[in-house]
C-alpha atoms as a PDB file:
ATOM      1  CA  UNK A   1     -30.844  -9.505  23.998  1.00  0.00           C
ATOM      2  CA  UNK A   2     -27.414 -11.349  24.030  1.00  0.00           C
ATOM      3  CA  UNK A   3     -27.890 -12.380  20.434  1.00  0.00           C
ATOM      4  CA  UNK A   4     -28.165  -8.862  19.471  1.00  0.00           C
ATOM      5  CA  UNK A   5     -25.560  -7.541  21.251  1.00  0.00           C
ATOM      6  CA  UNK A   6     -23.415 -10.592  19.969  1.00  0.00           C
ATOM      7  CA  UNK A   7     -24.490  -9.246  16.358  1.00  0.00           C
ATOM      8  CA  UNK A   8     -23.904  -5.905  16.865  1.00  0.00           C
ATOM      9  CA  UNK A   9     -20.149  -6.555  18.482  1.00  0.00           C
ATOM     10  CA  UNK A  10     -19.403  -8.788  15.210  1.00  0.00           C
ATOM     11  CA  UNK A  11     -20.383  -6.309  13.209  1.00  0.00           C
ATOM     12  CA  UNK A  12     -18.218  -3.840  14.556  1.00  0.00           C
ATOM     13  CA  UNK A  13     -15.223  -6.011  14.600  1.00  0.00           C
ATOM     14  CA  UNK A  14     -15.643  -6.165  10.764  1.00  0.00           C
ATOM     15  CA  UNK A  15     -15.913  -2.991  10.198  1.00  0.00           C
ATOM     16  CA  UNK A  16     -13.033  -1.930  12.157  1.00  0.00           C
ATOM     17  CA  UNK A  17     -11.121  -4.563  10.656  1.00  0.00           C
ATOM     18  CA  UNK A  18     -11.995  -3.792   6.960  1.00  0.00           C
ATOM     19  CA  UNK A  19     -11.089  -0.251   7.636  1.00  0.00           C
ATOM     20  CA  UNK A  20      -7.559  -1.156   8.952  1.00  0.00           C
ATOM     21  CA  UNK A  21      -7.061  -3.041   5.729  1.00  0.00           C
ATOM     22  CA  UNK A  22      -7.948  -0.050   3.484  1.00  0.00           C
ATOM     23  CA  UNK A  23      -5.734   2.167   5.498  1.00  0.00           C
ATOM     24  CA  UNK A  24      -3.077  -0.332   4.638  1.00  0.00           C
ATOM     25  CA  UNK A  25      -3.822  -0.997   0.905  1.00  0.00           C
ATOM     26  CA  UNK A  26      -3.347   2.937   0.504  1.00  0.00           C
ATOM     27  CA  UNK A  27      -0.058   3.606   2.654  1.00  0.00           C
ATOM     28  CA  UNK A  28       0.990   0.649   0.438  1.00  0.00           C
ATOM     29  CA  UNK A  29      -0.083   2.323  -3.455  1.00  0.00           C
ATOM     30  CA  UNK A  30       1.217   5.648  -1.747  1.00  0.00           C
ATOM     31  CA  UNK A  31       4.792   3.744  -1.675  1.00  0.00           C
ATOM     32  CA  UNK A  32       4.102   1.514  -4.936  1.00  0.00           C
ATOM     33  CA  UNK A  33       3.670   5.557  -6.647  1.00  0.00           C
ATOM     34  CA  UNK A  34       6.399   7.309  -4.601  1.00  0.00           C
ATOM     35  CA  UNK A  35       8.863   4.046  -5.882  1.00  0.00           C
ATOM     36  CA  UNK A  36       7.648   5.124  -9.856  1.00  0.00           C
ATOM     37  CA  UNK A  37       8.293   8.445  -9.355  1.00  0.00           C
ATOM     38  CA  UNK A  38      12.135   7.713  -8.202  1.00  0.00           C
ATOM     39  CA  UNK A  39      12.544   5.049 -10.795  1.00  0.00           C
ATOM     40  CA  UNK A  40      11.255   7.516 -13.265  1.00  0.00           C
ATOM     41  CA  UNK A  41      13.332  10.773 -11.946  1.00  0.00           C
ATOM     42  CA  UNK A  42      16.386   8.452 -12.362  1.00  0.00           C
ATOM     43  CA  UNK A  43      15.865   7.089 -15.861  1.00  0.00           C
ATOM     44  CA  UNK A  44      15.277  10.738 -17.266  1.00  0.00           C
ATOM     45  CA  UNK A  45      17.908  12.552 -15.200  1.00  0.00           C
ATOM     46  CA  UNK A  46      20.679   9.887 -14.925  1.00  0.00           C
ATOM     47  CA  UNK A  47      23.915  10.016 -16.962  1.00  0.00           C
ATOM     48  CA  UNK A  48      24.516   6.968 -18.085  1.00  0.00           C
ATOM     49  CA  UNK A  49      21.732   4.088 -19.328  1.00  0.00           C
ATOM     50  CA  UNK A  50      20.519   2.549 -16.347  1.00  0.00           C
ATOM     51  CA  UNK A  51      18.962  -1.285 -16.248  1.00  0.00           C
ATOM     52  CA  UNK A  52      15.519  -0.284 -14.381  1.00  0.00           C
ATOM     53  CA  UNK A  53      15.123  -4.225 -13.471  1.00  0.00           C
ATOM     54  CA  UNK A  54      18.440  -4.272 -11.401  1.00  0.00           C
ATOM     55  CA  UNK A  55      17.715  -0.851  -9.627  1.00  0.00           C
ATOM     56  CA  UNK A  56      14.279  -2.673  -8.593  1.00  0.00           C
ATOM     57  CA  UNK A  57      16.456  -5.624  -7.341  1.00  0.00           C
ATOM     58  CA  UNK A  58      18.265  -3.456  -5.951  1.00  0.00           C
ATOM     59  CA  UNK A  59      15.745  -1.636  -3.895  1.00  0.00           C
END
């Protein structure tokens, strides 16, 4: 009965851990997209040329 419940509490702990991981992989591609948008907003709309690889230093 210990083994099991040993089993059953490792399971758990990788599954809750996995799922704490996607939540972060997807906050993270939410910013990666929100960042493209900006970068893309300012090439379009800005005045003057811009050098997109110094703005991302920038950033």
């Amino acid at each position: 009965m210990l083994r099991i419940n040993f089993f059953i509490l490792i399971f758990f702990l990788i599954f809750f851990r996995n799922i704490s991981y996607a939540e972060n992989i997807n906050e993270l591609y939410e910013k990666i997209d929100l960042f493209s948008e900006v970068l893309e907003k300012i090439d379009k709309e800005y005045v003057e040329e811009i050098n997109q690889a110094e703005i991302m230093e920038s950033a």
